[in-house]
Protein backbone atom coordinates (compact mmCIF):
# COMPACT_ATOMS: atom_id res chain seq x y z
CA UNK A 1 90.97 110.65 146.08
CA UNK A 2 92.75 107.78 145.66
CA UNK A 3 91.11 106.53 142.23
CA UNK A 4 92.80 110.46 140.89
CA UNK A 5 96.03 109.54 142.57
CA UNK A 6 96.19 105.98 140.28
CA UNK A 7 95.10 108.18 137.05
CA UNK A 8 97.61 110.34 137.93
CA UNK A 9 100.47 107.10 138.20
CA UNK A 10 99.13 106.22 134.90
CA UNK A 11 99.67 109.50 132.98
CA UNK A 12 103.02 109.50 134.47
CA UNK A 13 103.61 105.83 133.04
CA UNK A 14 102.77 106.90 129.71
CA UNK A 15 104.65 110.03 130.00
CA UNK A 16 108.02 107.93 130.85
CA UNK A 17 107.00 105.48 128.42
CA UNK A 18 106.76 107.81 125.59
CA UNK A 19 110.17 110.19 127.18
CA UNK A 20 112.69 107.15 126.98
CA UNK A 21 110.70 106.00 123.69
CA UNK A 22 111.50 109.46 121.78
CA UNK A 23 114.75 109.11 123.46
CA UNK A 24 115.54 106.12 121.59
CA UNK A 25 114.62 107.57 118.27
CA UNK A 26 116.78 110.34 118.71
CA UNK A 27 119.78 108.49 119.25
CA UNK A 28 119.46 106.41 116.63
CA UNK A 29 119.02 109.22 114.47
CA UNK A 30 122.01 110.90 115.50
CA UNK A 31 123.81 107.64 114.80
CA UNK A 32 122.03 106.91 111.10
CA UNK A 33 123.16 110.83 110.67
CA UNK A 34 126.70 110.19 111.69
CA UNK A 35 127.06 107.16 109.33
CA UNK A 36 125.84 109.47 106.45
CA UNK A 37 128.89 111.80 107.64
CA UNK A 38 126.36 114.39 108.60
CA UNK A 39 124.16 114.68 105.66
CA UNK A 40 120.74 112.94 105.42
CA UNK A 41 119.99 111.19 102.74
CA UNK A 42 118.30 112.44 99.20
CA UNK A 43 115.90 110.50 97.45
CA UNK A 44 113.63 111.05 94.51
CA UNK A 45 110.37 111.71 93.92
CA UNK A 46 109.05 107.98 92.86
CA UNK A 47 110.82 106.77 95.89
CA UNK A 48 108.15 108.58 98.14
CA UNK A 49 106.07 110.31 95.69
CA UNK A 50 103.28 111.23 98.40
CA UNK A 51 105.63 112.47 100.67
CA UNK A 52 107.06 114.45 98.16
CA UNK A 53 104.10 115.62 95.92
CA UNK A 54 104.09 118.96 95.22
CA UNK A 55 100.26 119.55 95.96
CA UNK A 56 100.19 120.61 99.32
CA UNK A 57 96.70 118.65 99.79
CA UNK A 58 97.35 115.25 98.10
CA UNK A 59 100.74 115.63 100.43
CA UNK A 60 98.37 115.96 103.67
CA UNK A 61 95.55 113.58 102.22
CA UNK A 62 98.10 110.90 101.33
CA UNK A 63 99.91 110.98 104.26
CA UNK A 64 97.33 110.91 106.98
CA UNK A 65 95.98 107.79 104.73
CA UNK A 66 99.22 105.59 105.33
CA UNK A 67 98.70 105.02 109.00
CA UNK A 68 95.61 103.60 107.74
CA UNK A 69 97.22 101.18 105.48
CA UNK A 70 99.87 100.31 107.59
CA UNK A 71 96.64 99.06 110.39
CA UNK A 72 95.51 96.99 107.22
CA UNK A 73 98.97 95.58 106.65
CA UNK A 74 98.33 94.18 110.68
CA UNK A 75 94.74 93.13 110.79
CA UNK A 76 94.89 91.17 107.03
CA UNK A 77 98.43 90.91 105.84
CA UNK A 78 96.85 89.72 102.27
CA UNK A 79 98.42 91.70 99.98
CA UNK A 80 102.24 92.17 100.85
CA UNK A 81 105.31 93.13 98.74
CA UNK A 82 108.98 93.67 98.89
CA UNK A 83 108.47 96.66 97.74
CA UNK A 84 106.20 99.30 98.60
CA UNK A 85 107.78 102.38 96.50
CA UNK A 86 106.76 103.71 92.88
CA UNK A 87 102.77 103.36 91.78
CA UNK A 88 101.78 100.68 95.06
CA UNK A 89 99.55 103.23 96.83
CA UNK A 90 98.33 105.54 94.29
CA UNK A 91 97.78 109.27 95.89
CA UNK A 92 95.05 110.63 97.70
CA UNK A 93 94.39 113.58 95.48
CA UNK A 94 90.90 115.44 96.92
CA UNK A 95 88.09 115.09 99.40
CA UNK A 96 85.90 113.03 97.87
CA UNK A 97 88.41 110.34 97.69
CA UNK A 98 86.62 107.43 99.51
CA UNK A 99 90.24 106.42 101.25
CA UNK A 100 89.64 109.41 103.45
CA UNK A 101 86.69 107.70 104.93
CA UNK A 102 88.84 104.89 106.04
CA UNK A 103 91.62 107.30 107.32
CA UNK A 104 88.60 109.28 109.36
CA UNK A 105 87.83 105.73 110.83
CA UNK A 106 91.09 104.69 111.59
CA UNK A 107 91.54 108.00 113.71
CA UNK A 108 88.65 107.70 115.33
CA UNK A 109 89.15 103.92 116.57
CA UNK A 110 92.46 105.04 117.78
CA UNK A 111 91.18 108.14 119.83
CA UNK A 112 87.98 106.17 121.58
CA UNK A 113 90.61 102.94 122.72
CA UNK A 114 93.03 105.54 123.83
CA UNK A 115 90.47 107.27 125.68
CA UNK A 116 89.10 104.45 127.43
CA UNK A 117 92.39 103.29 128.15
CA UNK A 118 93.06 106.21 130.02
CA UNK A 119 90.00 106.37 131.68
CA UNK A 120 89.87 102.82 132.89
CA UNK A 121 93.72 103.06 134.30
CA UNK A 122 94.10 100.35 131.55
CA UNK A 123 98.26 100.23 131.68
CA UNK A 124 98.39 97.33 129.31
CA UNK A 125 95.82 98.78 126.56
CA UNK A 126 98.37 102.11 127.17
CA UNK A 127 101.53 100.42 126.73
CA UNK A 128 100.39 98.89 123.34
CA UNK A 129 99.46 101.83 121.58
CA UNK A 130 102.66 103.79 122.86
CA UNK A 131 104.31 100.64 121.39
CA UNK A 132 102.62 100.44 118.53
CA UNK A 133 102.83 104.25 117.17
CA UNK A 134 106.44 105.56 118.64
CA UNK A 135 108.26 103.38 115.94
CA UNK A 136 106.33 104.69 113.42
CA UNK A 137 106.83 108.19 114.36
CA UNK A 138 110.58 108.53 112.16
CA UNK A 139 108.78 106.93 109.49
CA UNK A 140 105.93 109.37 109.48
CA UNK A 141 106.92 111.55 107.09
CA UNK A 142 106.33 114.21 109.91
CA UNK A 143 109.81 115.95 110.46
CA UNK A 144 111.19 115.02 107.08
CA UNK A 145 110.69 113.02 103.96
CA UNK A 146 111.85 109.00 104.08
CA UNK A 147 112.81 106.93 101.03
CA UNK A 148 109.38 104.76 101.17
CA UNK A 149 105.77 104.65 100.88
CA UNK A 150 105.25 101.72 103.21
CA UNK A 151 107.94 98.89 104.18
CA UNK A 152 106.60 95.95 106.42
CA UNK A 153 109.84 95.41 108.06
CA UNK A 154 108.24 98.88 109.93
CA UNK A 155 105.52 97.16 111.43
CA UNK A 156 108.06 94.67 113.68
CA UNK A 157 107.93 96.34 116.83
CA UNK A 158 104.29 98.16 115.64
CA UNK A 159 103.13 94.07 115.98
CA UNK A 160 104.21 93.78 119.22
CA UNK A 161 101.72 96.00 120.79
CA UNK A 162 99.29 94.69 118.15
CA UNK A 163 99.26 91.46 119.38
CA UNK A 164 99.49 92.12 123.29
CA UNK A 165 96.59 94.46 122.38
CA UNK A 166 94.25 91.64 120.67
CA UNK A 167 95.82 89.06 123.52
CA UNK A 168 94.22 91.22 125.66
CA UNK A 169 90.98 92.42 124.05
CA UNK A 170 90.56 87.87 123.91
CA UNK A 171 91.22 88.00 127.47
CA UNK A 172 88.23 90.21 128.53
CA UNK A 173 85.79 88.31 126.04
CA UNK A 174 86.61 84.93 127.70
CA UNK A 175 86.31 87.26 131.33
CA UNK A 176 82.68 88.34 130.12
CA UNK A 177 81.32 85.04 128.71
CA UNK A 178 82.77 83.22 131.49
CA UNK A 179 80.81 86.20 134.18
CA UNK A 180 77.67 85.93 131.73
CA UNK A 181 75.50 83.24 133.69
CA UNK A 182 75.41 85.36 136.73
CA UNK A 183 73.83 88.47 136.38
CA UNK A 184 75.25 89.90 138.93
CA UNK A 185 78.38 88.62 138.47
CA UNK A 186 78.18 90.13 135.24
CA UNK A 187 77.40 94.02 135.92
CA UNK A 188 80.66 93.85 139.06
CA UNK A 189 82.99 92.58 136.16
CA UNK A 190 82.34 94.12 132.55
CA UNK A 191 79.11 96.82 133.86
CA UNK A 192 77.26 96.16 130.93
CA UNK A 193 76.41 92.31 130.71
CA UNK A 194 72.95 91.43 130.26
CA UNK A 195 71.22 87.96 131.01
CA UNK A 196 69.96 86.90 127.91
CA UNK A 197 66.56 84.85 128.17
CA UNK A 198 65.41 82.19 125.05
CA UNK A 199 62.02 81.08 125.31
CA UNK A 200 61.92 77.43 125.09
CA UNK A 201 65.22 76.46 126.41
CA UNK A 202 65.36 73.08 127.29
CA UNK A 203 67.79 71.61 130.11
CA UNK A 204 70.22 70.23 128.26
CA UNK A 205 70.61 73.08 125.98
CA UNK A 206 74.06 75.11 125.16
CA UNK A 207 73.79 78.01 127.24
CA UNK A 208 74.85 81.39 125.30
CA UNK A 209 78.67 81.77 127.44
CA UNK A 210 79.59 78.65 126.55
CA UNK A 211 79.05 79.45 123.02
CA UNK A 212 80.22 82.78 122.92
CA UNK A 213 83.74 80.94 124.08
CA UNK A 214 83.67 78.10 121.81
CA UNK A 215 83.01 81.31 119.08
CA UNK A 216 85.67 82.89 121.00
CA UNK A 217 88.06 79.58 120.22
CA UNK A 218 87.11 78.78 116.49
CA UNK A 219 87.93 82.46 115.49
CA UNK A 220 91.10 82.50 117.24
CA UNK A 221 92.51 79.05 115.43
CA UNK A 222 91.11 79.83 112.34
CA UNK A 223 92.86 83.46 112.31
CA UNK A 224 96.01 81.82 113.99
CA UNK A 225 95.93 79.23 110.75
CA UNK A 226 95.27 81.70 108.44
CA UNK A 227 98.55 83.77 109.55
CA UNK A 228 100.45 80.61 109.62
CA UNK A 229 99.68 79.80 106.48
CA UNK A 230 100.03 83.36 104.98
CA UNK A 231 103.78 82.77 106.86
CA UNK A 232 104.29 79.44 104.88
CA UNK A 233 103.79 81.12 101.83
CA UNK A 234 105.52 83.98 102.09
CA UNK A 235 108.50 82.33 103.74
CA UNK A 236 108.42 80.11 100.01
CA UNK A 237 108.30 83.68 97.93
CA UNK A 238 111.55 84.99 99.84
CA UNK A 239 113.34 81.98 98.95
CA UNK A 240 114.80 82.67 95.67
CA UNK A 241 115.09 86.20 93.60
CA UNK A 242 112.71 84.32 90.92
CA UNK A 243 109.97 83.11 93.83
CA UNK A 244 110.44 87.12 95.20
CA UNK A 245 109.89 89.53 92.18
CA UNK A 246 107.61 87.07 90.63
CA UNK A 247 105.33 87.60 93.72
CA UNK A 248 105.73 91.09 93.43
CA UNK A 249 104.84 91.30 90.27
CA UNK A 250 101.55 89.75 90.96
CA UNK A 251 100.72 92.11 94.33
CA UNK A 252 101.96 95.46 92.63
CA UNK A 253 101.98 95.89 89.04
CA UNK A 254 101.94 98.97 89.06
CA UNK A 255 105.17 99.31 90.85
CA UNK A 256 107.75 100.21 88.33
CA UNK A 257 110.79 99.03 90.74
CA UNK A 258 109.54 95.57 90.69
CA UNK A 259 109.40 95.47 86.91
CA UNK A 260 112.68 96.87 86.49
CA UNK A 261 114.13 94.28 89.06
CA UNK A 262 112.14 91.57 87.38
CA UNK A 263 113.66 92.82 83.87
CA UNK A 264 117.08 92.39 85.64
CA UNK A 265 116.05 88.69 86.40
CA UNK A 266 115.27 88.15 82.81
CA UNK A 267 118.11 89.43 81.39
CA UNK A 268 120.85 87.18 84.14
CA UNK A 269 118.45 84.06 83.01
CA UNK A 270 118.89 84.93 79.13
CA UNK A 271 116.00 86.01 78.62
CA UNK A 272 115.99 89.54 77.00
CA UNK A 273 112.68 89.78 75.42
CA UNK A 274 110.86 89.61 78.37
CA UNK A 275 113.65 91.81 80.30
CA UNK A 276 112.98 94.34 77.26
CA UNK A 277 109.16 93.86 77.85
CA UNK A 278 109.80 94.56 81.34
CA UNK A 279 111.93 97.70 81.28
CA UNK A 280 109.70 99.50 78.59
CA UNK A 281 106.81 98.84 81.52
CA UNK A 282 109.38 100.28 84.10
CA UNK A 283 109.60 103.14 82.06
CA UNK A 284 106.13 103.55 81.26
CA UNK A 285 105.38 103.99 84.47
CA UNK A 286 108.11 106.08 85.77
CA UNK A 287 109.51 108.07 82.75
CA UNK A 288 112.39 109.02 84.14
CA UNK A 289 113.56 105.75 85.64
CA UNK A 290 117.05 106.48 84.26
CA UNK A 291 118.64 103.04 85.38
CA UNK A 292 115.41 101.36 83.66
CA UNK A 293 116.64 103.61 80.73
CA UNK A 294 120.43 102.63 80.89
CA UNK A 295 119.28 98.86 81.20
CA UNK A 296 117.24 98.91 78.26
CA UNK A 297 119.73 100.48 76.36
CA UNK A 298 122.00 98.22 77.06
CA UNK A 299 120.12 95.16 75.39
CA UNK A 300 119.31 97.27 72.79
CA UNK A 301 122.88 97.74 71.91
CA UNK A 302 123.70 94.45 72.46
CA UNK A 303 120.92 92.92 69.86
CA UNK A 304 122.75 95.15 67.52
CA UNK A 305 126.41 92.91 68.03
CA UNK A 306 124.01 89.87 66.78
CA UNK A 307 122.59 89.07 63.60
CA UNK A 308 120.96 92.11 62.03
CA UNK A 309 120.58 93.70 58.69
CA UNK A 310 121.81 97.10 58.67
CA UNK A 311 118.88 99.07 58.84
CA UNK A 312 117.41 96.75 62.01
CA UNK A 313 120.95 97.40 63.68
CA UNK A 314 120.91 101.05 62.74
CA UNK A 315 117.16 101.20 64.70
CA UNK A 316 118.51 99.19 67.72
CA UNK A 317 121.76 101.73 67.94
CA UNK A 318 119.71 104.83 67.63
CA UNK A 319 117.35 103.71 70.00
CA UNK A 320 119.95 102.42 72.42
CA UNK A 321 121.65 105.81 72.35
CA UNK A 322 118.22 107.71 73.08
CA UNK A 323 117.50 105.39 76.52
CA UNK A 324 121.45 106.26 77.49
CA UNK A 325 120.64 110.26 76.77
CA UNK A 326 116.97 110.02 78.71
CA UNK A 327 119.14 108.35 81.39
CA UNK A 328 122.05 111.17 81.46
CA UNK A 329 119.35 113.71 81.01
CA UNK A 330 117.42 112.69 84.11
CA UNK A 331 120.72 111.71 86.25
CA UNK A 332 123.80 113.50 84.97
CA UNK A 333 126.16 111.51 86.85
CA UNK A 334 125.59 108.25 85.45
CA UNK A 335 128.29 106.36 84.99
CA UNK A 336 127.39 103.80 82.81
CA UNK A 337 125.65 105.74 80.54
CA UNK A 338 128.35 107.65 79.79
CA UNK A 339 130.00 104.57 79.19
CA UNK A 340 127.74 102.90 76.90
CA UNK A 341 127.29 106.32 74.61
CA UNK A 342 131.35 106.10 74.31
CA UNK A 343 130.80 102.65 72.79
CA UNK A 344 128.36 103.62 70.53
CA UNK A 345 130.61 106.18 69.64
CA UNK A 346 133.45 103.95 69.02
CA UNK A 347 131.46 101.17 67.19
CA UNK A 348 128.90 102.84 65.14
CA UNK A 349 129.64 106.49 64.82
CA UNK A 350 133.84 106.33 64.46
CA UNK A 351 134.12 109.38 66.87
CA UNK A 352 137.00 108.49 68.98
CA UNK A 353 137.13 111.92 70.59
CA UNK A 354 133.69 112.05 71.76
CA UNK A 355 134.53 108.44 73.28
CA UNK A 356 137.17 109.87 74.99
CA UNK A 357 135.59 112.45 76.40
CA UNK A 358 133.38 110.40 77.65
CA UNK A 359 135.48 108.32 79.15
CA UNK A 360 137.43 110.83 81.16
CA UNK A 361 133.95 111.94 82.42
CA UNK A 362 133.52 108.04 83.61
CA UNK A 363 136.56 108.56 85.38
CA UNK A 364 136.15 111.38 86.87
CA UNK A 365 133.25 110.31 88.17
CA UNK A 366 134.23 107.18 89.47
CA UNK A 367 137.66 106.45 89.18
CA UNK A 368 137.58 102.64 89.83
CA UNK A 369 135.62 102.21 86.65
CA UNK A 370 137.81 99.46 84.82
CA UNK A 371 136.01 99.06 81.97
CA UNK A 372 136.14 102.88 81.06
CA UNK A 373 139.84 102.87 82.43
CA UNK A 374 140.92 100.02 79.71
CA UNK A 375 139.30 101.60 76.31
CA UNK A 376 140.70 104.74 77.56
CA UNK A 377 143.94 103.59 77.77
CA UNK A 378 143.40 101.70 74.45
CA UNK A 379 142.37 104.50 72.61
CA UNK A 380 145.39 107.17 74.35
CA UNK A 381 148.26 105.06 75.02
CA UNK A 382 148.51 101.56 73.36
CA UNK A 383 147.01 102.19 69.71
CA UNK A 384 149.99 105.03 69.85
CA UNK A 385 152.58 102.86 70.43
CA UNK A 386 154.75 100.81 68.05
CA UNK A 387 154.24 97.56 66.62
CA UNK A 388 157.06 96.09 68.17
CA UNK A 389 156.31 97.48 71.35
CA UNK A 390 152.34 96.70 71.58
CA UNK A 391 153.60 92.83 70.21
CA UNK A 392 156.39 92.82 73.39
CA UNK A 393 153.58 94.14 75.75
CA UNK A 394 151.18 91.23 75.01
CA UNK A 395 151.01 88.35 77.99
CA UNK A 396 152.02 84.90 76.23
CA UNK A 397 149.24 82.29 76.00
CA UNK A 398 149.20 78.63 77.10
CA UNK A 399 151.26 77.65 73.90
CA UNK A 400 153.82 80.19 74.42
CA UNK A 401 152.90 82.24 71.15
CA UNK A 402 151.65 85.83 71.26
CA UNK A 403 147.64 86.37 70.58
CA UNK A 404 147.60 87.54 67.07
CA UNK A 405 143.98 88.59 67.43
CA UNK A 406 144.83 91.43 70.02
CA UNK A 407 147.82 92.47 67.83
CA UNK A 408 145.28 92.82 65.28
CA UNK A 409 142.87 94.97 67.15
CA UNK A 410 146.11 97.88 67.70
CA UNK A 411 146.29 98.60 63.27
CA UNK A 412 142.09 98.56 62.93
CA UNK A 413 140.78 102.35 62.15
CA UNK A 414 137.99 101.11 63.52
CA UNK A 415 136.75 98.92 65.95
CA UNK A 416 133.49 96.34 66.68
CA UNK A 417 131.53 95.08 69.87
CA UNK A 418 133.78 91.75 69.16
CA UNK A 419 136.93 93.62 69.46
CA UNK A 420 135.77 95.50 72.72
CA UNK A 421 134.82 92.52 73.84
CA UNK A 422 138.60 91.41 73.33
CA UNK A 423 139.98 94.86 74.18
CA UNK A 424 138.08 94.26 78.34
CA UNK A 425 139.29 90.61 78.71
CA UNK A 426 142.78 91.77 78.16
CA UNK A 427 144.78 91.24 81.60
């Protein structure tokens, strides 16, 4: 009667354990909610493209696989990035997919220790798994779709109950080898130790306890090294944006979001082919990576403002204004897209009223847009005024003499990148 009574104290600590753990989640949802002013957030399908597959059974395969992965990520963190999104975990798209095997595993491992948890009263083995899967459960993908495939910064609290788990499990090893010599001993403790007899066994030699601890101790500051070391490392790779999304680039390439923001690296050191080389990739493996698009374009167009022959600046402006279409026709309310088109517009094509329009739509999309604001008000208001008024309207430079240049740019019919250029650094 009274072994039922402590099952029963256990199920009721899980039960309270689990209560004020979903507890928690809701109220931090509410709150994430309330900071979104009551709309959850949208993302797109190469944010969390197994989550959001359209195949109902690479949805179900996929997902059920990530627990999986997420166990890897805790028993060998070898392979970790900063980002886990586009291409890292490709999709689990049928049966015979041998990533279900390890998925099948997984669940299995999880259902026998929770079983013998509960059946041995085991509150500690308990507590760790509650531990270890409530955080994950408003990351599941369950209830509704998140932004991610995996993100380590998930598996904080998960690695608590990890490691009081394994503290544990090294607990009971040392308990058995320490109740191995004894026989008896043995069978009261663990149930299931056997006396193991060697033929030959000489006085002096190491009995098979004391080596199953000294196993016990090599494996445990070996793994404990490895981990520190793995920490050393990675510690190294978050120190700079170069050290970061070079290390990505080495863990997942195949992850388009860590060639794009390894393109935008290239391009704020100077170097644009291999930010070119970069963003093409980006694209290549997510088509309709429209700020990938936008990027590229933007390189393109600014090669053109440099040393070309016509037809070689002609080819960089055409394909410049394709990537800023591709990137309007996959997100329509680009901004800088539209602002980028209206330059080509009023550099290469002469079609000041399509640059307008464009403009406005910059606007009107985001009204703190100063670039857009500035040729706008260039092209409507100042290149309509008179001489003498534009001349008055000009600041006065260090030598106290108007900037002819600017005056200059006011009579052009049409314009350059150079006099843009001029047109933005006006105060």
């Amino acid at each position: 009667m009274s072994t039922i009574e402590f099952d029963f104290s256990v199920f009721v600590f899980s039960l309270k354990t689990a209560f004020f753990g979903i507890l928690q989640i809701i109220a931090l949802t509410l709150w994430r909610v309330s900071i979104l002013n009551g709309q959850l957030p949208t993302f797109s399908d190469q944010d969390n493209p197994l989550a959001l597959s359209h195949h109902f059974l690479t949805r179900v395969l996929s997902l059920l696989y990530l627990p999986a992965v997420n166990m890897g990520l805790l028993l060998a963190p070898v392979s970790l990035s900063y980002d886990w999104q586009t291409g890292s975990i490709p999709a689990v798209v049928t049966w015979s997919d041998g990533r279900n095997a390890l998925s099948l595993l997984f669940y299995i491992c999880v259902a026998l220790v929770a079983v013998v948890a509960f059946n041995r009263t085991n509150k500690i083995v308990i507590w760790s798994l509650l531990v270890m899967t409530i955080p994950m459960v408003p990351c599941s993908n369950l209830f509704y779709a998140v932004g991610f495939v995996v993100a380590e910064r998930l598996l904080y609290m998960p690695s608590l109950g990890f490691c009081l788990l394994v503290g544990h499990g090294l607990d009971n090893l040392l308990i058995i080898s320490e109740s191995a010599g004894d026989v008896n001993q043995g069978m009261a403790r663990a149930g299931y130790i056997q006396k193991i007899k060697r033929s030959g066994r000489t006085e002096g030699e190491l009995c098979w306890p004391r080596l199953m601890r000294r196993l016990i101790f090599i494996s445990t500051v070996v793994t404990a090294t490895s981990l520190l070391t793995k920490t050393l490392i990675r510690n190294e790779e978050w120190s700079s944006r170069k050290t970061l999304f070079s290390s990505g680039l080495r863990t997942m390439p195949n992850n388009a979001k860590i060639h794009y923001n390894y393109a935008n690296l290239q391009r704020d050191l100077g170097d644009w082919d291999q930010a070119m080389l970069h963003y093409r990739r980006a694209i290549q493996l997510w088509p309709s990576y429209s700020s990938a698009h936008n990027n590229l374009g933007t390189l393109l167009l600014g090669r053109s403002a440099g040393p070309a022959t016509d037809i070689e600046r002609k080819k960089l402006v055409d394909e410049a204004e394709r990537h800023f279409l591709q990137a309007l026709a996959v997100h329509f309310r680009h901004v800088h897209a539209r602002y980028n088109l209206a330059v080509i517009n009023i550099c290469y094509r002469h079609n000041l009223d399509e640059a307008i329009s464009l403009l406005i739509e910059c606007l009107s999309l985001d009204a703190k847009h100063k670039p857009a604001r500035k040729l706008l008000n260039f092209l409507t208001i100042d290149r309509n005024r008179s001489p003498a008024s534009v001349q008055g309207s000009h600041q006065v430079n260090e030598t106290g003499s108007t900037d002819k240049r600017s005056d200059d740019l006011y009579k052009k019919t049409s314009l350059t990148m150079n006099d843009l250029l001029l047109i933005l650094l006006e105060n």
